[in-house]
Protein backbone atom coordinates (compact mmCIF):
# COMPACT_ATOMS: atom_id res chain seq x y z
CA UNK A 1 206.21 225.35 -40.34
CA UNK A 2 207.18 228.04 -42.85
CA UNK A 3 204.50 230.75 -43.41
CA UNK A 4 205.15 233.42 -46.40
CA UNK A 5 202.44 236.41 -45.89
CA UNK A 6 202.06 238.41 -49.58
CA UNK A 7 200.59 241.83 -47.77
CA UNK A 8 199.61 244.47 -50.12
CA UNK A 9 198.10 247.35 -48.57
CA UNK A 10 198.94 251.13 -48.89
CA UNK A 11 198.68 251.59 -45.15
CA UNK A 12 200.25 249.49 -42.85
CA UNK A 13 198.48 250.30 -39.79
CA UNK A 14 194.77 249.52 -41.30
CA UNK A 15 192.70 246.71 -40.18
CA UNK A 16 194.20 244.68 -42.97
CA UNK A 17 197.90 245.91 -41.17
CA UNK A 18 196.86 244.83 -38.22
CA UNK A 19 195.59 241.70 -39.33
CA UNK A 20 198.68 240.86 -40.66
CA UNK A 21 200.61 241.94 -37.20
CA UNK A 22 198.59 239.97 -35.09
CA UNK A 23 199.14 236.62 -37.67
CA UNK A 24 202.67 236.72 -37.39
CA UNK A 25 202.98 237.27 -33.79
CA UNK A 26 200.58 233.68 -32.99
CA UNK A 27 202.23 232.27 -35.53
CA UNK A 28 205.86 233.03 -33.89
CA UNK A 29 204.41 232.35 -30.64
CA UNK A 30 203.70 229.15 -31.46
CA UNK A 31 207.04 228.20 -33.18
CA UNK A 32 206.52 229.30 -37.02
CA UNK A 33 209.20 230.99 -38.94
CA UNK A 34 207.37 233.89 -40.59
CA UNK A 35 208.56 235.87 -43.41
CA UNK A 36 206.42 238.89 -44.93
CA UNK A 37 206.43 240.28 -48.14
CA UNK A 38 204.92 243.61 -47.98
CA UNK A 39 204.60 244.26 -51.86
CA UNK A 40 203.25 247.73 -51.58
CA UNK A 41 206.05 248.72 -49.51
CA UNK A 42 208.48 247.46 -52.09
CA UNK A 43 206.99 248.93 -54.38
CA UNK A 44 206.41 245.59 -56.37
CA UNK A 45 204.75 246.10 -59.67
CA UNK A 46 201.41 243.91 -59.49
CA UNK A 47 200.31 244.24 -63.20
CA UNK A 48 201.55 241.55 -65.72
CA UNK A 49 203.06 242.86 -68.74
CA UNK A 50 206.34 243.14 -70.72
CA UNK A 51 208.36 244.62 -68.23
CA UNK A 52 208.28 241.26 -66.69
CA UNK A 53 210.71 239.42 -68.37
CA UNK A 54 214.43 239.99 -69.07
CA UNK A 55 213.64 238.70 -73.07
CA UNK A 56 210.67 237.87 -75.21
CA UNK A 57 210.83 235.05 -77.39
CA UNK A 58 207.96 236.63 -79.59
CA UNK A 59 208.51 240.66 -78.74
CA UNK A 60 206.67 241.10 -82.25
CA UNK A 61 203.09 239.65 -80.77
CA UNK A 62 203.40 239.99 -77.20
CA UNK A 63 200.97 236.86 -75.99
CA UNK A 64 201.66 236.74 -71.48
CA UNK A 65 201.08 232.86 -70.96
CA UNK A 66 203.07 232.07 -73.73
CA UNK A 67 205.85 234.27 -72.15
CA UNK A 68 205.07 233.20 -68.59
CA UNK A 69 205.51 229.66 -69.79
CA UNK A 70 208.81 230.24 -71.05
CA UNK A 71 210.04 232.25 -68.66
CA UNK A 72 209.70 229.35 -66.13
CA UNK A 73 211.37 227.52 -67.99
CA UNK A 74 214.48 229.56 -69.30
CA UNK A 75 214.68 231.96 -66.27
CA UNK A 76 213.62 235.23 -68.53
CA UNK A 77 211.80 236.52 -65.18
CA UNK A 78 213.06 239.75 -64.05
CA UNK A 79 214.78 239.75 -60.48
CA UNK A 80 211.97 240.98 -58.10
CA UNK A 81 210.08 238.19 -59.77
CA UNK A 82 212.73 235.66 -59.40
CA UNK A 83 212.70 237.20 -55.56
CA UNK A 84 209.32 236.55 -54.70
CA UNK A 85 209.42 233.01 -56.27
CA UNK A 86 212.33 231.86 -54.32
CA UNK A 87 210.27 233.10 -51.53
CA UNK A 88 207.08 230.80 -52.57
CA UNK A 89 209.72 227.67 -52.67
């Protein structure tokens, strides 16, 4: 099985860190592929807003889902975005 674990936490060795440590290692022991993204670490931006998209088709009245929407659609998602969705696939 393929396991993506979406960590966010500003210090990697909390309990949280730890937790996160210990899932991946049973989960490798017992044959998973793991993959982690630690989106503090990248500095990921966790707030939805503008900055999200590579073009707005109404920039005028900025309205998210309608953006969202489209953005799945045409693509308009910036990169690290685009990144972490690949990821969810």
């Amino acid at each position: 099985m393929n396991t993506l674990i979406v960590f966010v936490h500003p210090n990697p060795n909390s309990f949280n860190g730890r937790l996160k440590n210990k899932a991946i290692e049973c989960l490798i022991e017992q044959g998973h592929e793991v993959q982690v993204s630690d989106l503090f670490a990248m500095n990921f931006k966790c707030t939805a807003d503008q900055g999200d998209f590579t073009s707005l088709i109404r920039p005028e009245n900025f309205d998210l889902q309608l953006e969202q929407r489209e953005a799945m659609v045409t693509g308009a998602f910036t990169e690290d975005i685009k990144i972490e969705q690949k990821k969810l696939k």
